[in-house]
N, C-alpha and C. Protein backbone atom coordinates (compact mmCIF):
# COMPACT_ATOMS: atom_id res chain seq x y z
N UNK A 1 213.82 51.19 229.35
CA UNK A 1 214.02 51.54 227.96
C UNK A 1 215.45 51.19 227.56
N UNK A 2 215.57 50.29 226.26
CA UNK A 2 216.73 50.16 226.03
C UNK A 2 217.70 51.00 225.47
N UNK A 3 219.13 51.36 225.36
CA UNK A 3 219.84 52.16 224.75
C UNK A 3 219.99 51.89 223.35
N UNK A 4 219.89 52.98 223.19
CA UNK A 4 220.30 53.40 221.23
C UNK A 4 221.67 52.22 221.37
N UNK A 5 221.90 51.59 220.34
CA UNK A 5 223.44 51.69 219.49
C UNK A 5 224.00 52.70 219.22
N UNK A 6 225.10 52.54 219.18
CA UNK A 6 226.05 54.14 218.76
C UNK A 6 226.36 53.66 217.32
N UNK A 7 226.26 54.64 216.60
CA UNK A 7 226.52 54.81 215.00
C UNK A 7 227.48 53.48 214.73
N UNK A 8 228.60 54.08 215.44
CA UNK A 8 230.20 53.21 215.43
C UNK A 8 230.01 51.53 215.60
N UNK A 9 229.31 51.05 217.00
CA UNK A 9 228.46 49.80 217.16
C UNK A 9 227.90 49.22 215.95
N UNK A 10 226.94 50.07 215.44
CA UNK A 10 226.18 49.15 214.60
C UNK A 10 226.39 49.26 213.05
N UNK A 11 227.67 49.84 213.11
CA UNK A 11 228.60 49.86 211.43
C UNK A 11 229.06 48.82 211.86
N UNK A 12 229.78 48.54 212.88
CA UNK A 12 230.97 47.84 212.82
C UNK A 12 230.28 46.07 213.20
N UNK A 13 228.97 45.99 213.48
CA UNK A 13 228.66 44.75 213.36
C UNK A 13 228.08 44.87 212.21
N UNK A 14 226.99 45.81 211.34
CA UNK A 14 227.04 45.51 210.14
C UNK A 14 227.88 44.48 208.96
N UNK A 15 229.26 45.25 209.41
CA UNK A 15 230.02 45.04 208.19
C UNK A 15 230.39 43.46 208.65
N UNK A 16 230.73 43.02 209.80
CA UNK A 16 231.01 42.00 210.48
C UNK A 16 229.79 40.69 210.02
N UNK A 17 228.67 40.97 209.85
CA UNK A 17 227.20 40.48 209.26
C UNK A 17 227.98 40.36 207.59
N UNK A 18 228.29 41.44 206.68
CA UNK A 18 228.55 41.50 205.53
C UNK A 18 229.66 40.67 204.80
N UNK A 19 230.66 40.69 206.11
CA UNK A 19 231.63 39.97 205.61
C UNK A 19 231.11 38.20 206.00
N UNK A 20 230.59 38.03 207.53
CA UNK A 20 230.40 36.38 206.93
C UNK A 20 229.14 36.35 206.32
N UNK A 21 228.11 37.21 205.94
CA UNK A 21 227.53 36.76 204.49
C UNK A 21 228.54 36.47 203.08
N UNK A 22 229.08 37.73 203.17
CA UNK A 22 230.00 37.37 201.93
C UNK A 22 230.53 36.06 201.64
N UNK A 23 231.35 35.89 203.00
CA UNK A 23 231.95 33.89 202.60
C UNK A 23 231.40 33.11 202.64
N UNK A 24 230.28 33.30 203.41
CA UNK A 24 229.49 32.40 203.49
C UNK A 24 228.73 32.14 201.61
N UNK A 25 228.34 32.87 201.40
CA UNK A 25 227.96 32.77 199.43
C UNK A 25 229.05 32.40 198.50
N UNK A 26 230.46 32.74 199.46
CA UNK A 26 231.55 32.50 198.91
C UNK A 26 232.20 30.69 198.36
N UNK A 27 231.36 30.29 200.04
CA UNK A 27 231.75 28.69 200.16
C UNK A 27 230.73 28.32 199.17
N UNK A 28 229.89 29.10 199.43
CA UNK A 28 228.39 27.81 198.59
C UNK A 28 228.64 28.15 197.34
N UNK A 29 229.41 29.14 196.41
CA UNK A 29 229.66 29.65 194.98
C UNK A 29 230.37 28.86 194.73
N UNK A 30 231.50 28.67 195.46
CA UNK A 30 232.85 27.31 195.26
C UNK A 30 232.34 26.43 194.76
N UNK A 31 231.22 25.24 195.77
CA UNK A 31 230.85 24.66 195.86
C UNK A 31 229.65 24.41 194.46
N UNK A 32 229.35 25.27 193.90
CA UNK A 32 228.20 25.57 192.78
C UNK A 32 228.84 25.82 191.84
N UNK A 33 230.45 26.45 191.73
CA UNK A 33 230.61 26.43 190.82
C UNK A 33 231.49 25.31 189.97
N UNK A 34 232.16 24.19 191.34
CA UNK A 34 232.61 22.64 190.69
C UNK A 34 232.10 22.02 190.43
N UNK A 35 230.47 21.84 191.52
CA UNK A 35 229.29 21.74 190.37
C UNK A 35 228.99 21.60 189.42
N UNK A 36 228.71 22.81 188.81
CA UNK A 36 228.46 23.25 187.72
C UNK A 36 229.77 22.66 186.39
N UNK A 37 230.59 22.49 186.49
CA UNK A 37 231.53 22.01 185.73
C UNK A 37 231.55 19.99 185.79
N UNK A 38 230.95 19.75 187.19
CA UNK A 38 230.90 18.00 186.76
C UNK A 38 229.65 18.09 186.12
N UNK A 39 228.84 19.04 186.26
CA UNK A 39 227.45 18.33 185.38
C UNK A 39 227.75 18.53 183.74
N UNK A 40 228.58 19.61 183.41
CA UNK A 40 228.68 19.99 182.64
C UNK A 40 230.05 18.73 181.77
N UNK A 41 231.15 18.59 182.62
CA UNK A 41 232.02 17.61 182.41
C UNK A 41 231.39 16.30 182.17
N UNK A 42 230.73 15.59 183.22
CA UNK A 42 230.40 14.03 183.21
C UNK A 42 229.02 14.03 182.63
N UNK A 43 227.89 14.22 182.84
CA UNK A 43 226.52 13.88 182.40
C UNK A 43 226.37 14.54 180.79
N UNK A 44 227.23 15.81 180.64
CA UNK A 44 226.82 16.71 179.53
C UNK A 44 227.62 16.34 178.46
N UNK A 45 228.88 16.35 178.47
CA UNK A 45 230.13 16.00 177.63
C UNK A 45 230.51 14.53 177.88
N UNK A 46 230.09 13.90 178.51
CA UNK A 46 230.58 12.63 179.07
C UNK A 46 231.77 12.36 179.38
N UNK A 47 232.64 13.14 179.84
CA UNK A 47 234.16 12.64 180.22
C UNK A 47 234.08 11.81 181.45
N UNK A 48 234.55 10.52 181.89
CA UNK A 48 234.72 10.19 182.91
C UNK A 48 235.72 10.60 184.09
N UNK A 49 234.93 10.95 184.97
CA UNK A 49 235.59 10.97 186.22
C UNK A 49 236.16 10.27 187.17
N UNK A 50 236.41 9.18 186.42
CA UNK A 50 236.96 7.96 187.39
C UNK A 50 238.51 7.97 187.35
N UNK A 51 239.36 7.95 188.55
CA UNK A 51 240.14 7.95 189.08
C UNK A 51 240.61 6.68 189.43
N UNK A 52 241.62 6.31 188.86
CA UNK A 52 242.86 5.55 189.07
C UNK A 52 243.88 5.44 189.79
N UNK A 53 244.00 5.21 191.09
CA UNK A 53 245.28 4.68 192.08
C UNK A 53 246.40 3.80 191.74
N UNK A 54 247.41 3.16 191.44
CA UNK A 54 247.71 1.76 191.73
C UNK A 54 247.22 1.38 193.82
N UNK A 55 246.95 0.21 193.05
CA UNK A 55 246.29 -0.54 194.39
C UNK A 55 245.01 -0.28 194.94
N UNK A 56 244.75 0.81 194.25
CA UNK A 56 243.03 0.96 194.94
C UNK A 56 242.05 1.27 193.83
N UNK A 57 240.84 0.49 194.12
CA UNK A 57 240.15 0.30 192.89
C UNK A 57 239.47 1.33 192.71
N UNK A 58 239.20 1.90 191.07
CA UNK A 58 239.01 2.79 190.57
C UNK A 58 237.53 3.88 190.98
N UNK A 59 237.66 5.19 191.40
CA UNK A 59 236.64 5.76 192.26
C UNK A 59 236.31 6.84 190.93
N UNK A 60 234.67 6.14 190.85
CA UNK A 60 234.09 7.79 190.16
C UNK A 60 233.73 8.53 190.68
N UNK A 61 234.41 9.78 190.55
CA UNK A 61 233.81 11.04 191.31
C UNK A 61 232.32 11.33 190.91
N UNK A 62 231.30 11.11 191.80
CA UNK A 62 230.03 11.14 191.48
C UNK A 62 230.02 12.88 192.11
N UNK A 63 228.68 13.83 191.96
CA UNK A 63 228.30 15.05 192.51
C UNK A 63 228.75 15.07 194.21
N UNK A 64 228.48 14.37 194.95
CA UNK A 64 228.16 14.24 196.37
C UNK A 64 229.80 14.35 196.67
N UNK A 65 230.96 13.05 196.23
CA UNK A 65 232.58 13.74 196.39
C UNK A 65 232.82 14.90 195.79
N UNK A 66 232.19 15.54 194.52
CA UNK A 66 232.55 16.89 194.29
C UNK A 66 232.40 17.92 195.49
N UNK A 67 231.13 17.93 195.43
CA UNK A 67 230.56 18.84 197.12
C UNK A 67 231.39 18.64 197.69
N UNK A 68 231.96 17.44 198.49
CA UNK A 68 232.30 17.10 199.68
C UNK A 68 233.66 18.11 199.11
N UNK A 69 234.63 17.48 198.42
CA UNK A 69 236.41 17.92 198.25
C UNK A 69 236.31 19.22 197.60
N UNK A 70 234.80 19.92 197.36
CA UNK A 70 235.30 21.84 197.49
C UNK A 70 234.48 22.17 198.11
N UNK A 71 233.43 21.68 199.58
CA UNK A 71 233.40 22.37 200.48
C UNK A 71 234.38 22.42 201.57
N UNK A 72 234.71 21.26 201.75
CA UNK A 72 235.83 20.90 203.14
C UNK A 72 236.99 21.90 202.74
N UNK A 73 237.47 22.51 201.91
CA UNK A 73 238.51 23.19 201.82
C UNK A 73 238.60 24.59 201.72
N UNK A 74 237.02 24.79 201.31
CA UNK A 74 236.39 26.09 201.53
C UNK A 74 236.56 26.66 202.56
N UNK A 75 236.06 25.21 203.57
CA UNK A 75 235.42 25.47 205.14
C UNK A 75 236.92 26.10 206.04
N UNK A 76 238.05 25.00 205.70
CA UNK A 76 239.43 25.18 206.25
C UNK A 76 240.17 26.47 206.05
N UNK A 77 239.68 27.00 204.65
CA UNK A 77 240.33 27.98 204.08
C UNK A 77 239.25 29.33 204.96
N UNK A 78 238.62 29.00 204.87
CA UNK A 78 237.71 30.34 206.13
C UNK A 78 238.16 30.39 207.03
N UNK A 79 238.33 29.02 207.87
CA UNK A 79 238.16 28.89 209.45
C UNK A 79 239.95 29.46 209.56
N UNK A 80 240.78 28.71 208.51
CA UNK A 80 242.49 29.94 208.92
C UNK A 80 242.00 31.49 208.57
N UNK A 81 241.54 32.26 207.82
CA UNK A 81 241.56 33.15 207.45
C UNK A 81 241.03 33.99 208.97
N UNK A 82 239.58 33.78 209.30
CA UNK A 82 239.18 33.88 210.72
C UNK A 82 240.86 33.63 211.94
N UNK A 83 241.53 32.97 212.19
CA UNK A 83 242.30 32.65 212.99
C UNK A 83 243.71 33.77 212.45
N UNK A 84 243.59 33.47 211.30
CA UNK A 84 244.89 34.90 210.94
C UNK A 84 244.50 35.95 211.58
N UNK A 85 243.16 36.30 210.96
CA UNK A 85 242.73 37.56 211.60
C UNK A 85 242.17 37.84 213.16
N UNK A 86 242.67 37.11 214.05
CA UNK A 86 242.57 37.15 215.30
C UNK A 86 243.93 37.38 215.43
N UNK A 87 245.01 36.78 215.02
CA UNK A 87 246.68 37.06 215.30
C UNK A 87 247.82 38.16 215.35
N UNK A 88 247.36 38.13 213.61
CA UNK A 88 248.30 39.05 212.76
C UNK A 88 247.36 39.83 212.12
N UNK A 89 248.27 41.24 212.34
CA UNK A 89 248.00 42.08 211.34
C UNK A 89 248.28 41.59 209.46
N UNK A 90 248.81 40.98 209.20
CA UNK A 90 249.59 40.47 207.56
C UNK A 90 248.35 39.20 207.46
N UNK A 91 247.20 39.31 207.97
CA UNK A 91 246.19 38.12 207.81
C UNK A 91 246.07 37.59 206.01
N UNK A 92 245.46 38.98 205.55
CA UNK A 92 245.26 38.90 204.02
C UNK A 92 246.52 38.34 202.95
N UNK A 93 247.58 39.02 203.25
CA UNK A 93 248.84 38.57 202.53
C UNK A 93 249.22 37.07 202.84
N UNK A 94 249.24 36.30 204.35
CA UNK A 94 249.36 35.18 204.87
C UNK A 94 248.60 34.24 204.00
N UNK A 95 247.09 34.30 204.37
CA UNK A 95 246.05 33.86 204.16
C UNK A 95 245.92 33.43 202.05
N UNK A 96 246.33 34.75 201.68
CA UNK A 96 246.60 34.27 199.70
C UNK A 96 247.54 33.52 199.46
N UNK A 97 248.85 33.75 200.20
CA UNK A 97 249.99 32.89 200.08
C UNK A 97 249.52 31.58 200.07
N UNK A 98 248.83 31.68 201.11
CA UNK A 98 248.71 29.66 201.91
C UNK A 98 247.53 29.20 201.09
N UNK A 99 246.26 30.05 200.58
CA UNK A 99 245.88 29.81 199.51
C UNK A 99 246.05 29.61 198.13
N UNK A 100 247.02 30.27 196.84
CA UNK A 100 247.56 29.84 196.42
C UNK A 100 248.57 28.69 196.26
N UNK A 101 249.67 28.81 197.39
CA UNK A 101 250.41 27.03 197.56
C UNK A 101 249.39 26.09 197.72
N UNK A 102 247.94 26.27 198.17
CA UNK A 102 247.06 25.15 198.41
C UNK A 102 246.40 24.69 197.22
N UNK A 103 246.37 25.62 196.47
CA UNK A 103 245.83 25.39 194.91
C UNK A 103 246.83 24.83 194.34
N UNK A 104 248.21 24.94 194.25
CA UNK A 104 249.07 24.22 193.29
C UNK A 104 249.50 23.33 193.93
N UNK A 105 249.22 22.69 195.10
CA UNK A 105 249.31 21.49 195.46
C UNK A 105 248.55 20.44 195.45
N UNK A 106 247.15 21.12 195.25
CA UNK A 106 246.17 20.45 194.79
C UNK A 106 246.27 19.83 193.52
N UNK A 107 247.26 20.39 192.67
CA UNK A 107 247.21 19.53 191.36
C UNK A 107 248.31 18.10 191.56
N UNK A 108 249.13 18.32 192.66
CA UNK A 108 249.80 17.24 192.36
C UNK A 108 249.50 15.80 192.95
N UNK A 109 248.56 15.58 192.54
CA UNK A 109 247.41 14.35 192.95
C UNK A 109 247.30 13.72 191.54
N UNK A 110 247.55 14.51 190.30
CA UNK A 110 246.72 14.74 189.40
C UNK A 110 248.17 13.17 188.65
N UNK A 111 249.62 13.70 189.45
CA UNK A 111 250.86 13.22 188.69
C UNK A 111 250.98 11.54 189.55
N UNK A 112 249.77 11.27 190.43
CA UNK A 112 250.29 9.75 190.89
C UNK A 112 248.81 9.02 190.13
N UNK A 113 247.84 9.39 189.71
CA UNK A 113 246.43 8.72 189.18
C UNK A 113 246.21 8.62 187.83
N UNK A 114 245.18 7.89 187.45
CA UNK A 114 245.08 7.63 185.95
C UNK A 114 243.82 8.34 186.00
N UNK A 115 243.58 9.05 184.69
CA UNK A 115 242.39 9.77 184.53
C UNK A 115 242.37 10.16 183.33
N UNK A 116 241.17 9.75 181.94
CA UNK A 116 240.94 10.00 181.04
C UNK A 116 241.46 11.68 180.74
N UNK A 117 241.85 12.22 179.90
CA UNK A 117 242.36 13.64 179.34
C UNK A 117 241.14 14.54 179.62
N UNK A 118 239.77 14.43 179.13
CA UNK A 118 239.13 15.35 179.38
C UNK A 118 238.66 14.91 180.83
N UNK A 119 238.93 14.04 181.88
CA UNK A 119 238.48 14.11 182.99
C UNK A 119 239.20 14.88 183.55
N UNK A 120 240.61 14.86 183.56
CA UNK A 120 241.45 15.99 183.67
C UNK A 120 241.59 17.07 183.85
N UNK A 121 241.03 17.61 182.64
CA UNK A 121 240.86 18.85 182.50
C UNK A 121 239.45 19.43 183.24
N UNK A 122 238.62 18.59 183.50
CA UNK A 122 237.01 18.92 183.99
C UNK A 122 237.69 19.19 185.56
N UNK A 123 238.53 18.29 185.94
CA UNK A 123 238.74 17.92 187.61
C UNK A 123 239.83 19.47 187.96
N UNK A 124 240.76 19.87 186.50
CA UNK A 124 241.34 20.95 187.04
C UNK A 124 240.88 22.27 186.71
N UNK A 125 239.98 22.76 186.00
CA UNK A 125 238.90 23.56 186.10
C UNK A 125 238.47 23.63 187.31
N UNK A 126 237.66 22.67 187.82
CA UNK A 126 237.38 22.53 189.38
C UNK A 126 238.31 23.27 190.60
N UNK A 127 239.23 22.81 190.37
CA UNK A 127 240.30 23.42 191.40
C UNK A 127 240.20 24.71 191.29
N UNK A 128 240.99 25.07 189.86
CA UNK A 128 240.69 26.25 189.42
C UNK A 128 239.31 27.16 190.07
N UNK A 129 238.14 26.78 189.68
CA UNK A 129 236.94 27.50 190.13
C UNK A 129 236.65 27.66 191.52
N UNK A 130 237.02 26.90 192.36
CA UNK A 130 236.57 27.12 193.58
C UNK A 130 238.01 27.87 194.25
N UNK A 131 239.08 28.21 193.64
CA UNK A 131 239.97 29.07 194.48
C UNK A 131 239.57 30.51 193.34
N UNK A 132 239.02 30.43 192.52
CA UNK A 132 238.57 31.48 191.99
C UNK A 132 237.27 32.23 192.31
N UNK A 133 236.71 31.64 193.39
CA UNK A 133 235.76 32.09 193.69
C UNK A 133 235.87 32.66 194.93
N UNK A 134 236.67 31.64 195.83
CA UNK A 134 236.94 31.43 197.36
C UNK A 134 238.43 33.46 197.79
N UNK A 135 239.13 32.87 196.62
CA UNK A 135 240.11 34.10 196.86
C UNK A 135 240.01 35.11 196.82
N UNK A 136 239.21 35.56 195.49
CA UNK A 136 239.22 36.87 195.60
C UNK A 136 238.25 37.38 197.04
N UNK A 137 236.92 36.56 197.44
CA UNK A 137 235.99 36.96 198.06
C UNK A 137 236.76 36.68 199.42
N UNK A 138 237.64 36.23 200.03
CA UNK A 138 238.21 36.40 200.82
C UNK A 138 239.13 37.27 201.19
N UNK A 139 239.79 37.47 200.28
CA UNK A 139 241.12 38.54 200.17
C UNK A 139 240.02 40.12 200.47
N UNK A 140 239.16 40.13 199.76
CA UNK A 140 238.66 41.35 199.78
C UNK A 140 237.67 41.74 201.14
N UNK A 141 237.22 40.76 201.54
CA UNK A 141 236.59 40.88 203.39
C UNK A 141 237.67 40.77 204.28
N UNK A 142 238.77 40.69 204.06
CA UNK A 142 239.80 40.44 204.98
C UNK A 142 239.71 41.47 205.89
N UNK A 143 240.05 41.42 206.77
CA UNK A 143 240.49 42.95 207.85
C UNK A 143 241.71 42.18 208.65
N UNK A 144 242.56 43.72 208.96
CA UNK A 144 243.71 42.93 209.94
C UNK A 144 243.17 43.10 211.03
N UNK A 145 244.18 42.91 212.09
CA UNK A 145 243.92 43.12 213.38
C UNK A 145 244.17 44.13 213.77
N UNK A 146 243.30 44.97 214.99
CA UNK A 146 243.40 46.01 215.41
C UNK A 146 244.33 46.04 216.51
């Protein structure tokens, strides 16, 4: 016969279940909600999303690079948050810091490319939405270390 769980046990993987559900809806919300702003930006409003380099020829951000450049950062921004919180107790405070500087560095991509005004604004919404989705729901599952 197997043993009961103890109360304490099966809270404490509960919540452990709750929190990577949480990010986990967290990444795919990111991800749904830059989404939701190119369909709404390029197919709906028609702003182009095509991006301008010097020297490299001009790339439209189709749906599939949206996905790709706000899940991959989703994914990075979990997988440190997980690694803070194996380290340091200051995981949550660490973890917003390095998230925020990651968001306003993200715009400065915006000062070497050519990009129609309302593509602009569609592409920094984007940023915007997926650290608006990604932060708070992180900051708030955080736990330090014991």
């Amino acid at each position: 016969m197997a043993a009961a769980a103890t109360p304490a046990a099966s809270t404490g993987a509960s919540r452990s279940t709750g929190r990577l559900r949480a990010r986990a809806l967290a990444v795919a919300g990111s991800v749904a909600a830059a989404l939701a702003l190119w369909v709404v930006g390029e197919p709906l409003l028609g702003y182009g999303l095509v991006v301008e380099s010097p020297g490299v020829p001009p790339r439209d951000l189709g749906a599939s690079a949206i996905a790709v450049m706000s899940l991959a950062p989703a994914l990075l921004g979990w997988g440190l948050l997980e690694l803070l919180e194996r380290f340091t107790r200051h995981a949550r405070a660490v973890w917003t810091t390095a998230a925020l500087v990651v968001l306003a560095a993200s715009f400065l991509p915006f000062l070497g490319v050519t990009v129609d005004t309302g593509g602009a604004v569609v592409l920094a919404l984007m940023h915007v939405a997926v650290a608006a989705v990604l932060i708070p729901v992180f900051w708030r599952t955080s736990t330090p270390r014991a």
